[in-house]
Protein backbone atom coordinates (compact mmCIF):
# COMPACT_ATOMS: atom_id res chain seq x y z
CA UNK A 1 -77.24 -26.37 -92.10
CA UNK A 2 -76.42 -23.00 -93.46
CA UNK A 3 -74.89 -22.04 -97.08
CA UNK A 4 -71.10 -22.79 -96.08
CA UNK A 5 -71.45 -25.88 -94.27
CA UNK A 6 -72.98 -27.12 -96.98
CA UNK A 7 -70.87 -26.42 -99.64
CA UNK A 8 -67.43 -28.13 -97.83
CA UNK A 9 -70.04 -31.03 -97.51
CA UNK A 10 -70.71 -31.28 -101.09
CA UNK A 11 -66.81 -31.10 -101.65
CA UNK A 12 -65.61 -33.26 -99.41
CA UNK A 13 -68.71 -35.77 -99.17
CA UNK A 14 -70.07 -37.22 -96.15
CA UNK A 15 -67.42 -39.88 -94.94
CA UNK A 16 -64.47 -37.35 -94.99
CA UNK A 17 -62.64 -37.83 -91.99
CA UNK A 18 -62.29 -33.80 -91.89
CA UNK A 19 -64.90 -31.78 -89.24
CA UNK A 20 -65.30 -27.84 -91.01
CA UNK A 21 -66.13 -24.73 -89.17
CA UNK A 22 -66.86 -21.59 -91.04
CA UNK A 23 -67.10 -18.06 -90.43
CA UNK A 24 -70.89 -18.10 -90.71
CA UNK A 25 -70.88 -20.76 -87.73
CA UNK A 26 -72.12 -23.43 -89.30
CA UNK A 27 -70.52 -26.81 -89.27
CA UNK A 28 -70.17 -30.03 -91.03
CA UNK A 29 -68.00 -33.41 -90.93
CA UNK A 30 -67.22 -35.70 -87.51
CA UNK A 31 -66.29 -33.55 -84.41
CA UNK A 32 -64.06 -35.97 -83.18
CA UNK A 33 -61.83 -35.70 -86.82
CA UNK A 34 -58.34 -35.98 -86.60
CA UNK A 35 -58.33 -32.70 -88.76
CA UNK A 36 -60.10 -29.97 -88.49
CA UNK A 37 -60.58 -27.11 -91.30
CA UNK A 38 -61.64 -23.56 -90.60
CA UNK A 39 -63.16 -21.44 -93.43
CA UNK A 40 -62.09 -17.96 -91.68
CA UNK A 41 -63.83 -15.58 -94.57
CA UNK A 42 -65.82 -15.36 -97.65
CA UNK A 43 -62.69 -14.85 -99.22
CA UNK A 44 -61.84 -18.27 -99.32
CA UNK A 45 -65.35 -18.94 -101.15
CA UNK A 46 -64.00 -16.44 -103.71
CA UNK A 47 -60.71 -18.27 -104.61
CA UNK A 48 -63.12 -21.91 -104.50
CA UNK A 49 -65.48 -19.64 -107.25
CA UNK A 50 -62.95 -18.12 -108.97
CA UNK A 51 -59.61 -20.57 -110.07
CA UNK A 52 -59.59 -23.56 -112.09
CA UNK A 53 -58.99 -27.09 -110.24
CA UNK A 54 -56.55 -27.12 -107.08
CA UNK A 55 -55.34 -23.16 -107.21
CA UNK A 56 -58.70 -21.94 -105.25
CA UNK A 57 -57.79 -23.91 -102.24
CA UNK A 58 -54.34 -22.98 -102.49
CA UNK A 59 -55.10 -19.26 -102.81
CA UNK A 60 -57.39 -19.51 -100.18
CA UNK A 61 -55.19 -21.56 -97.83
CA UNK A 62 -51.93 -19.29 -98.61
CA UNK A 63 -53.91 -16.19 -98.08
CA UNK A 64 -54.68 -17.14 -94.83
CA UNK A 65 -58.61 -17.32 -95.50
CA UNK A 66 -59.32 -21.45 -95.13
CA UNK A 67 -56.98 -22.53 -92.12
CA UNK A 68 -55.88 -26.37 -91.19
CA UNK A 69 -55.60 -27.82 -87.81
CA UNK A 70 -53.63 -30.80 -87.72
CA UNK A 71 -51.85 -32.69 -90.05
CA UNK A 72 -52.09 -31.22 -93.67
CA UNK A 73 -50.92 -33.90 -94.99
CA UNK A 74 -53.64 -35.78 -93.85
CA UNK A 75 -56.45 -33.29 -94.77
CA UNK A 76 -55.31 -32.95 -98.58
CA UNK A 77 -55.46 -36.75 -98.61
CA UNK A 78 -59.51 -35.47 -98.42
CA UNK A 79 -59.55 -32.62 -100.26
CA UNK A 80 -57.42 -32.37 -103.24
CA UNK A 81 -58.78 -35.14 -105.19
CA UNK A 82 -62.47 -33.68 -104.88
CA UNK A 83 -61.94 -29.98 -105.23
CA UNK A 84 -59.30 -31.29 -108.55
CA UNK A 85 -62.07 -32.81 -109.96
CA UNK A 86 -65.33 -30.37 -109.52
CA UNK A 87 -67.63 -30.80 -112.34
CA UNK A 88 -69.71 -28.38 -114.17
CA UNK A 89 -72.54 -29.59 -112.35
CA UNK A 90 -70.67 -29.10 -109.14
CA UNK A 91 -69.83 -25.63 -110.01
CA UNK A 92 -73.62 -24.87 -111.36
CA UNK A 93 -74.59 -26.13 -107.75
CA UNK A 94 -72.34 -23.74 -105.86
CA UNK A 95 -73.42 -21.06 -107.50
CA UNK A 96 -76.58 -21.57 -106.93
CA UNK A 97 -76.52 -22.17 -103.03
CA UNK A 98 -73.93 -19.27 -102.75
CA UNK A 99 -74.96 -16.60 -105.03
CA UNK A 100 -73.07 -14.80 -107.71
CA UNK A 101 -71.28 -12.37 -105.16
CA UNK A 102 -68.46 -15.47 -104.56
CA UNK A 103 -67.86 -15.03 -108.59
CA UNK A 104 -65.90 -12.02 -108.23
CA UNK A 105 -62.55 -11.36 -109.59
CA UNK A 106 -60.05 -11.48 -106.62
CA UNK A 107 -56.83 -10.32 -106.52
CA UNK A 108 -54.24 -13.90 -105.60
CA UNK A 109 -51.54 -13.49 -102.54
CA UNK A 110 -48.47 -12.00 -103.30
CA UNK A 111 -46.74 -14.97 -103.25
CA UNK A 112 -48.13 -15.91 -106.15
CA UNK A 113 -46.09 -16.04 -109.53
CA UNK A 114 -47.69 -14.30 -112.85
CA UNK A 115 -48.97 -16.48 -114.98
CA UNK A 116 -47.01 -18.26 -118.14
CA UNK A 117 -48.75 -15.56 -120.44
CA UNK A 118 -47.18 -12.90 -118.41
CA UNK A 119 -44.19 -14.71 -117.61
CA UNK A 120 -43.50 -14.40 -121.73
CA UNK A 121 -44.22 -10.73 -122.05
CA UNK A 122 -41.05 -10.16 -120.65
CA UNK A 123 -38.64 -13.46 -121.28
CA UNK A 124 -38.84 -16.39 -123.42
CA UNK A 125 -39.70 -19.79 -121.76
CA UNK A 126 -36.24 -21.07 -120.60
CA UNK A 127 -34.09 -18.55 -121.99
CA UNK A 128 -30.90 -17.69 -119.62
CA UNK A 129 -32.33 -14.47 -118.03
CA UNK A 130 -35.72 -16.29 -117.21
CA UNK A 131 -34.00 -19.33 -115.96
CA UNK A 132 -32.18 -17.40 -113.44
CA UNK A 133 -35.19 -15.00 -112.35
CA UNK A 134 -37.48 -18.49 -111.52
CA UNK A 135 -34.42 -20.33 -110.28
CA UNK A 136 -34.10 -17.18 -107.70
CA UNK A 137 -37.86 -16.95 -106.80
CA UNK A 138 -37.81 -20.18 -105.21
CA UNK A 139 -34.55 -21.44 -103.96
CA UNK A 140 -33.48 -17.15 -103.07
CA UNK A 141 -36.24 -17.03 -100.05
CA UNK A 142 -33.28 -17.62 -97.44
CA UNK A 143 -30.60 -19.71 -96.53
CA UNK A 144 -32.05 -20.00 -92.73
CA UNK A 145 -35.31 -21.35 -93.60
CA UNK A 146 -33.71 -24.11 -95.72
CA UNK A 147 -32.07 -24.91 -93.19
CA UNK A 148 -35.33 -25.45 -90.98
CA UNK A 149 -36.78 -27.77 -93.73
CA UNK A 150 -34.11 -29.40 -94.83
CA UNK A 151 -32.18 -30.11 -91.71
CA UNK A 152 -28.02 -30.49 -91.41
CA UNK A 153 -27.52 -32.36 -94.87
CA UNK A 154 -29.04 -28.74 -96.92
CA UNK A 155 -29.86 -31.37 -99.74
CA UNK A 156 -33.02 -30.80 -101.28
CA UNK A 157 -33.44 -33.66 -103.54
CA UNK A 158 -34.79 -37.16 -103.21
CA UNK A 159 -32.94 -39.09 -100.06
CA UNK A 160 -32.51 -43.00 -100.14
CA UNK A 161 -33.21 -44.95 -97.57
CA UNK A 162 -30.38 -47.86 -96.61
CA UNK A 163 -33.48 -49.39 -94.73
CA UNK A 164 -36.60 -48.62 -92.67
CA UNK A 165 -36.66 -46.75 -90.43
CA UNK A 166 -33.37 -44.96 -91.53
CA UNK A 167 -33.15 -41.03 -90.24
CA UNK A 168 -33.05 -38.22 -93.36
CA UNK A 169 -30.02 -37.58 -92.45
CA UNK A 170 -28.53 -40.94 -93.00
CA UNK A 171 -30.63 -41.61 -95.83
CA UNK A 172 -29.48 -38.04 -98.00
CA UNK A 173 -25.45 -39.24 -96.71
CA UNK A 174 -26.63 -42.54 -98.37
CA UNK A 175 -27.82 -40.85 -101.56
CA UNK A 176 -25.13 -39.05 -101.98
CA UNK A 177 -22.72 -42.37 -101.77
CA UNK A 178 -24.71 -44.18 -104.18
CA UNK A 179 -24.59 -41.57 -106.69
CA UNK A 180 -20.72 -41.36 -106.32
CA UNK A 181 -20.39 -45.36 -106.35
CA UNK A 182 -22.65 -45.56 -109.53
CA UNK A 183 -20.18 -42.53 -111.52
CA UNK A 184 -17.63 -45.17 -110.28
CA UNK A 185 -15.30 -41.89 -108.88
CA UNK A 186 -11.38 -42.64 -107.35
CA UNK A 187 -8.91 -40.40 -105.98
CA UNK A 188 -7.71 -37.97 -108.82
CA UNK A 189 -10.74 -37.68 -110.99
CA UNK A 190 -12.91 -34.72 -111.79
CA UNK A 191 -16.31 -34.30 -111.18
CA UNK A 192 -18.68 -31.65 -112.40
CA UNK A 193 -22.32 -30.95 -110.29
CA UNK A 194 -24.41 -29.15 -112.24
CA UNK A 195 -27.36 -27.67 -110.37
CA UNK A 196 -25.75 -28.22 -107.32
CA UNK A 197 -27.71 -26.85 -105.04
CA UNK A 198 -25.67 -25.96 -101.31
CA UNK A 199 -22.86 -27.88 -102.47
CA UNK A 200 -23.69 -31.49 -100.71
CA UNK A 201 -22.66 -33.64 -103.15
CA UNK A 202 -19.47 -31.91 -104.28
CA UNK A 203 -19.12 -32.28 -100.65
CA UNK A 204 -19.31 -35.83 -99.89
CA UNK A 205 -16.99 -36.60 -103.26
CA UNK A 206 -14.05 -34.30 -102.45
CA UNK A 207 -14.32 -35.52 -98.57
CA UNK A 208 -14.54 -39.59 -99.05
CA UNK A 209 -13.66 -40.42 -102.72
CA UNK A 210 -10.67 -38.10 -103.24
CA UNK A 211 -11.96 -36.53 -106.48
CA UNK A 212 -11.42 -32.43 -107.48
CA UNK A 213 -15.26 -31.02 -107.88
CA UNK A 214 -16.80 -28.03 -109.49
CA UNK A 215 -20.47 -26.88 -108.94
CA UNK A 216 -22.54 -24.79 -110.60
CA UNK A 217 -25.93 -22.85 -109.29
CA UNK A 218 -28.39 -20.15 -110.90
CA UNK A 219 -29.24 -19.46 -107.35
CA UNK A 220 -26.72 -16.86 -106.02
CA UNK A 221 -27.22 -17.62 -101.98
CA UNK A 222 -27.11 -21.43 -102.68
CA UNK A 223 -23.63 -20.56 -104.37
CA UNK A 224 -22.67 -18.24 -101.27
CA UNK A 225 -23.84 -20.35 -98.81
CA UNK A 226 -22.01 -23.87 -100.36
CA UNK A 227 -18.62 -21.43 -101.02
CA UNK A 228 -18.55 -20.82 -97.46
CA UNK A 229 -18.87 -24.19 -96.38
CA UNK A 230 -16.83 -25.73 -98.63
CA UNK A 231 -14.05 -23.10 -97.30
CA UNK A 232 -15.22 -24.49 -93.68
CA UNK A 233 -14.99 -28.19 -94.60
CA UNK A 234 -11.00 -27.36 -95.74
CA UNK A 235 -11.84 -28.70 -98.93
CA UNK A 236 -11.46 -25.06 -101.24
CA UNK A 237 -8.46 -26.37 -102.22
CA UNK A 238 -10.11 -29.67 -103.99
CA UNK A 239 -13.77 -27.98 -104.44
CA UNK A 240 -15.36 -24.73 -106.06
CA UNK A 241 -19.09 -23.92 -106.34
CA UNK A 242 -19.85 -21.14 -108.95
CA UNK A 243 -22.98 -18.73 -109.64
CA UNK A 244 -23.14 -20.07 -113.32
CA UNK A 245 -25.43 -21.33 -115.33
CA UNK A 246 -24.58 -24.61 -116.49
CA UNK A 247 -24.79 -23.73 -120.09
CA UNK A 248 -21.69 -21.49 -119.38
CA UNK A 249 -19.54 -24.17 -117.95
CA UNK A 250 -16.30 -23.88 -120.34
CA UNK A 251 -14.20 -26.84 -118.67
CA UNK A 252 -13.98 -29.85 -120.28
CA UNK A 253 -12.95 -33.62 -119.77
CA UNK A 254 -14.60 -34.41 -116.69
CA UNK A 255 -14.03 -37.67 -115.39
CA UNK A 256 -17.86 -37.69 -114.41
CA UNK A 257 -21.20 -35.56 -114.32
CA UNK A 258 -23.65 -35.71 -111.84
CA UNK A 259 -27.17 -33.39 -112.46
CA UNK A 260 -28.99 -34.15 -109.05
CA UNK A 261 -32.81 -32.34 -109.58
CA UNK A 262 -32.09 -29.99 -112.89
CA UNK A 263 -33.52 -31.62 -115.34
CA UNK A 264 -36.91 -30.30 -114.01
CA UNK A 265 -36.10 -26.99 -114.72
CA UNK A 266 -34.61 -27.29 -118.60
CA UNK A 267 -37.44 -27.44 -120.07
CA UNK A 268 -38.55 -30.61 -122.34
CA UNK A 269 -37.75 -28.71 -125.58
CA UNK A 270 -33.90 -28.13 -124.46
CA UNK A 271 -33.46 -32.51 -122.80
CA UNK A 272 -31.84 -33.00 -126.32
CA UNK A 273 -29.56 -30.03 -125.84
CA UNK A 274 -29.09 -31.01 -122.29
CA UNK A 275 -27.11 -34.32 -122.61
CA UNK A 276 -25.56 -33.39 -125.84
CA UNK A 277 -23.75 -30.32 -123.75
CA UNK A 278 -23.04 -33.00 -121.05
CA UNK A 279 -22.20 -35.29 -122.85
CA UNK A 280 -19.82 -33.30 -124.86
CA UNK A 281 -17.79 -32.69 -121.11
CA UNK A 282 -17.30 -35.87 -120.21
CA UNK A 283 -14.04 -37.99 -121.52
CA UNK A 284 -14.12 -41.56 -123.06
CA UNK A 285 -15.73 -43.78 -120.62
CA UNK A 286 -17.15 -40.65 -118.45
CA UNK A 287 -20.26 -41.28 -116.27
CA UNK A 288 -23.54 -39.00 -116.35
CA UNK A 289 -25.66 -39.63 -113.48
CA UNK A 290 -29.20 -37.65 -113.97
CA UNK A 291 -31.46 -37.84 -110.68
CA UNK A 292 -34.96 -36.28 -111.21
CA UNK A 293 -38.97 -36.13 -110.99
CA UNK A 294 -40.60 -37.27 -113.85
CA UNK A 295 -43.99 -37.94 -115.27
CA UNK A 296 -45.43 -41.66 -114.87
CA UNK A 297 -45.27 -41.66 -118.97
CA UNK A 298 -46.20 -39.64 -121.92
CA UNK A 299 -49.61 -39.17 -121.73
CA UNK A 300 -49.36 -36.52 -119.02
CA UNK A 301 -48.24 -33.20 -120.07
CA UNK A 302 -44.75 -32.01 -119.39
CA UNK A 303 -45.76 -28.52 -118.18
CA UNK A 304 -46.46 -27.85 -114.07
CA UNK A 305 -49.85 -26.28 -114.00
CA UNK A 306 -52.13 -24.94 -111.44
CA UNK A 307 -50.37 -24.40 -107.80
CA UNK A 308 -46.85 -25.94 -108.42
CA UNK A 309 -46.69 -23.60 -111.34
CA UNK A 310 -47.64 -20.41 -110.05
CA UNK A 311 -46.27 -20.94 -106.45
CA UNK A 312 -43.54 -23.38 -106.30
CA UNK A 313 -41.77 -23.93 -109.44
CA UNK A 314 -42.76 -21.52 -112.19
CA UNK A 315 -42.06 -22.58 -115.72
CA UNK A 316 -41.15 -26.46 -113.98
CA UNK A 317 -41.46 -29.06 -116.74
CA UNK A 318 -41.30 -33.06 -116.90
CA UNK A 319 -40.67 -35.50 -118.42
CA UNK A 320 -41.42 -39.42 -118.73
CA UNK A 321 -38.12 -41.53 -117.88
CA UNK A 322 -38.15 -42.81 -121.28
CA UNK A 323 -38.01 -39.48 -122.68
CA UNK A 324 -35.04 -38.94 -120.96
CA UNK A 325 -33.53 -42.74 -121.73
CA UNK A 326 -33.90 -41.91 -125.65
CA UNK A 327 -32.61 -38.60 -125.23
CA UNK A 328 -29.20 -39.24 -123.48
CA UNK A 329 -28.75 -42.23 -126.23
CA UNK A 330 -29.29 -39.79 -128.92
CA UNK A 331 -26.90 -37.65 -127.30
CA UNK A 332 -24.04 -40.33 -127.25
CA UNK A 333 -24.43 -41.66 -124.05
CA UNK A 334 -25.09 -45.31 -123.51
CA UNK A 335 -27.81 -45.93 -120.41
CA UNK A 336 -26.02 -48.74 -118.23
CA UNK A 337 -28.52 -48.28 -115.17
CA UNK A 338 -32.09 -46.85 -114.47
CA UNK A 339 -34.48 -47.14 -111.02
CA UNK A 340 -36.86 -45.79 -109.58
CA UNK A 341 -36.74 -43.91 -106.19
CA UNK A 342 -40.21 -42.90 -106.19
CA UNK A 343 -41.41 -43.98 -102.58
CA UNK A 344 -37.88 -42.59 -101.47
CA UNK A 345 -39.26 -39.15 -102.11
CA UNK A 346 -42.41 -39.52 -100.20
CA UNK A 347 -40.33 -40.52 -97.35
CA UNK A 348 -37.82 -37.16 -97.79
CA UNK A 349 -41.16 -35.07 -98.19
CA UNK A 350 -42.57 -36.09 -94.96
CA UNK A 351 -39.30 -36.06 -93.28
CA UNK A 352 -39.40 -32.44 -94.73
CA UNK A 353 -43.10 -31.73 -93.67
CA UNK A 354 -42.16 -32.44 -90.04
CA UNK A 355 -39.40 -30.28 -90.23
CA UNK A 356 -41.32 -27.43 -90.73
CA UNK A 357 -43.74 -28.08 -88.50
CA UNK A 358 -41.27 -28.82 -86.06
CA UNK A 359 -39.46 -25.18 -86.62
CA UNK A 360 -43.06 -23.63 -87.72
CA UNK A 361 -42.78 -20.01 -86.03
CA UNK A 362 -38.90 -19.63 -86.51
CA UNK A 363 -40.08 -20.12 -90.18
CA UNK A 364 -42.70 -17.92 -90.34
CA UNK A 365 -39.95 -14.74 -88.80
CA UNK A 366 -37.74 -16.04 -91.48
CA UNK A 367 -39.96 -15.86 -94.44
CA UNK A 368 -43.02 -14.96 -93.81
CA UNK A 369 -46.42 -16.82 -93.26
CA UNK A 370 -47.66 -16.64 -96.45
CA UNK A 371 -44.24 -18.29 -98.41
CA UNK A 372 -44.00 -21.05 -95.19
CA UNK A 373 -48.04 -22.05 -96.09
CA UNK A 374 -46.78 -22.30 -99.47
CA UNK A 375 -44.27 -24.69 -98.27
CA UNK A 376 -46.35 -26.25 -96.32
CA UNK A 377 -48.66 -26.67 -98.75
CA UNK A 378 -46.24 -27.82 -101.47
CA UNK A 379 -44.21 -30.48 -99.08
CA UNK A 380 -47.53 -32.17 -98.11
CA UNK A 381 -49.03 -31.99 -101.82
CA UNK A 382 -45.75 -33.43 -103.55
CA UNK A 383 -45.58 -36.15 -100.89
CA UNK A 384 -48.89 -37.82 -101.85
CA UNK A 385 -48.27 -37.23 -105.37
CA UNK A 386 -45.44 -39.82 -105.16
CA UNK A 387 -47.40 -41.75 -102.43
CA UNK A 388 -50.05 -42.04 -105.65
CA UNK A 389 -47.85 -42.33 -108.26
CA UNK A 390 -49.04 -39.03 -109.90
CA UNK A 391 -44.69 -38.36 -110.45
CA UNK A 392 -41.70 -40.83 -109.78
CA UNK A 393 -37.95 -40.26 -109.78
CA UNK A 394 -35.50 -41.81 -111.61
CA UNK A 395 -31.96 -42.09 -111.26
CA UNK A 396 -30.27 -42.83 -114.77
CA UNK A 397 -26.93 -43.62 -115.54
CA UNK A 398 -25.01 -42.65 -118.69
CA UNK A 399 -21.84 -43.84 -120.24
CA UNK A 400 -19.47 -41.51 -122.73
CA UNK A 401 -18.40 -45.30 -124.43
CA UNK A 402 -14.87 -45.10 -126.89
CA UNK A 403 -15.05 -45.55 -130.48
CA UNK A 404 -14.75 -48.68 -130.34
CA UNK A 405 -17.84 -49.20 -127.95
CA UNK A 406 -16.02 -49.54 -124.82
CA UNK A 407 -17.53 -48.62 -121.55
CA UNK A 408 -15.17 -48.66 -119.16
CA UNK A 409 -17.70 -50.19 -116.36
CA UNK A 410 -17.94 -54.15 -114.43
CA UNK A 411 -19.83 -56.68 -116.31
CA UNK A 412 -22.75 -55.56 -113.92
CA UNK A 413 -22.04 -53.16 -111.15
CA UNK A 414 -23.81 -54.02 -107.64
CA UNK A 415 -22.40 -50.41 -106.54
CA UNK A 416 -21.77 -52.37 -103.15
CA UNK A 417 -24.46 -50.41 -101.41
């Protein structure tokens, strides 16, 4: 077996259900896998060399130099927890089967983010202006290719599914009514969306609860693109999204809040700040719904790292869901209601994977191939994160109680869904 054979052997290890040809025509792994990877250049040895834990193979894959046919799901399922986890002794051994040339400094695709250090020569972490630019780098790629992944409902957040076998489509309409049953909304109240992506749930509010809705987006073609439709729908006259930060929000007295996948990009130094603001919108007896990824618990670190960080969601931090439970209590807000959606999300992620792959080439004229392997990459990755409970979601629900400690809620909601 020749040097590159060899090494995805080592990686991978000799039961992987993953065959590998490489440029240098050697092979390893069962022909008859139901994946197949092809190492196209040295190039990809150079990432593998060169970048700490999963960003080689991500460089390498986005670049176009290491190549996946079949499900990618299926083949990170083999690689990621391997290549994630090289030792020293691993590394030692590559370098010595492959030589120092692989050890090279390489420049990374140009989809690649800078990293934090030179994210902060020019912005502080989380400040309005920095916000906005990594708010823009990922959901600013274009309105058509969201549409490919996400399909009719544009709602790129964590669907629920009523029961298996459900569609996405049915399963995001069913989020959405689940978060308006649990802010407990009527005909005549007001709701704020903050971070509200291409509009869906200020949608489904104004259209089948009766309520009057603003929304608020850092991502300027999210805004355009839910304006529009909102104008479509008929409903402009009930319904307003806004290119605003949600810091800049100077309404008040909202009848109820709903923050549907933001909280990921605060920061965990500005939670506190977060649901005090919110809080301080909401009337007496005002509902705060806050739907978002977190950590398993504290020990992990609240800061993205590695591929999510400098290709997905620079500057994305998490938190544990009792983080976020003491820090909307502290802020006023009385927790009435917490769960977990966490298999949910795999289920949206590989509704979103097939999506993709189902609209591949339109995808790659749309945006490019290097930003749809990213996505591609990302979609597959996140899925088995939840599938492994590396991240959950949690849905928690707030109360703005009186002074007197009243709620304003049933003795214990069922939300009848």
């Amino acid at each position: 077996m020749t040097q590159v054979g060899a090494v995805f052997e080592r990686l991978l290890g000799p039961r992987a259900a993953v065959s590998i040809t490489a440029y240098d025509g050697s092979r390893s792994g069962p022909a008859d896998a139901p994946v197949a990877i092809r190492v196209r250049s040295p190039l990809a040895l150079d990432y593998l060399m060169s970048s700490p834990g999963d960003l080689g193979l991500a460089r390498a894959y986005v670049a176009g130099a290491l190549d996946v046919e079949g499900d990618l799901y299926t083949a990170l399922r083999a690689l990621s927890t391997q290549v994630d986890q090289l030792s020293p002794a691993d590394r030692l051994w590559l370098l010595r089967k492959l030589g120092p040339r692989h050890l090279r400094v390489v420049r990374p695709p140009a989809e690649e983010h800078p990293s934090r250090f030179r994210r902060g020569l020019t912005a502080l972490r989380h400040s309005k202006s920095r916000d906005s630019e990594a708010i823009a780098s990922h959901y600013d790629v274009s309105n058509r290719f969201y549409e490919l992944v996400l399909g009719p409902s544009m709602a790129y957040t964590c669907a629920v599914f009523p029961r298996e076998g459900a569609s996405l489509e049915e399963a995001q309409e069913h989020k959405f009514d689940l978060v308006c049953r649990k802010l407990g909304l009527r005909p005549g109240m007001r709701l704020l969306d903050v971070g509200c992506g291409w509009g869906g749930m200020v949608a489904h509010a104004v259209r089948h609860y009766g309520v009057t809705a603003l929304g608020v987006t850092l991502s300027r073609e999210q805004a355009q693109w839910a304006q529009k439709h909102i104008v479509a729908l008929g409903l402009a006259d009930r319904a307003e999204i806004r290119h605003l930060d949600y810091r800049d929000v100077t309404e008040t007295g909202f009848d109820a809040i709903s923050s549907i996948g933001l909280t990921e990009h605060i920061g965990a130094r500005n939670v506190p700040g977060y649901f005090r603001f919110l809080a301080g919108k909401l009337k007496a007896h005002g509902r705060l719904l806050n739907h978002c990824i977190t950590n398993p618990d504290t020990s992990v670190a609240h800061r993205s790292r590695g591929f999510i960080d400098r290709y997905v969601f620079p500057d994305g931090e998490l938190e544990a869901p009792g983080e976020l439970v003491t820090a909307m209590h502290d802020a006023g807000l009385e927790v009435r209601h917490e769960e977990n959606l966490r298999e949910h999300y795999a289920l949206t992620l590989a509704g979103w994977c097939a999506n993709l792959d189902e609209h591949w080439d339109e995808a790659v004229r749309e945006a490019g191939a290097g930003r749809s392997r990213v996505w591609a990459l990302y979609l597959a990755a996140c899925r088995l994160a939840f599938e492994r409970r590396e991240i959950e979601l949690h849905q928690i629900l707030g109360v703005r109680t009186d002074s007197e400690g009243g709620m304003g809620m049933p003795l214990r909601p069922d939300w009848g869904v």
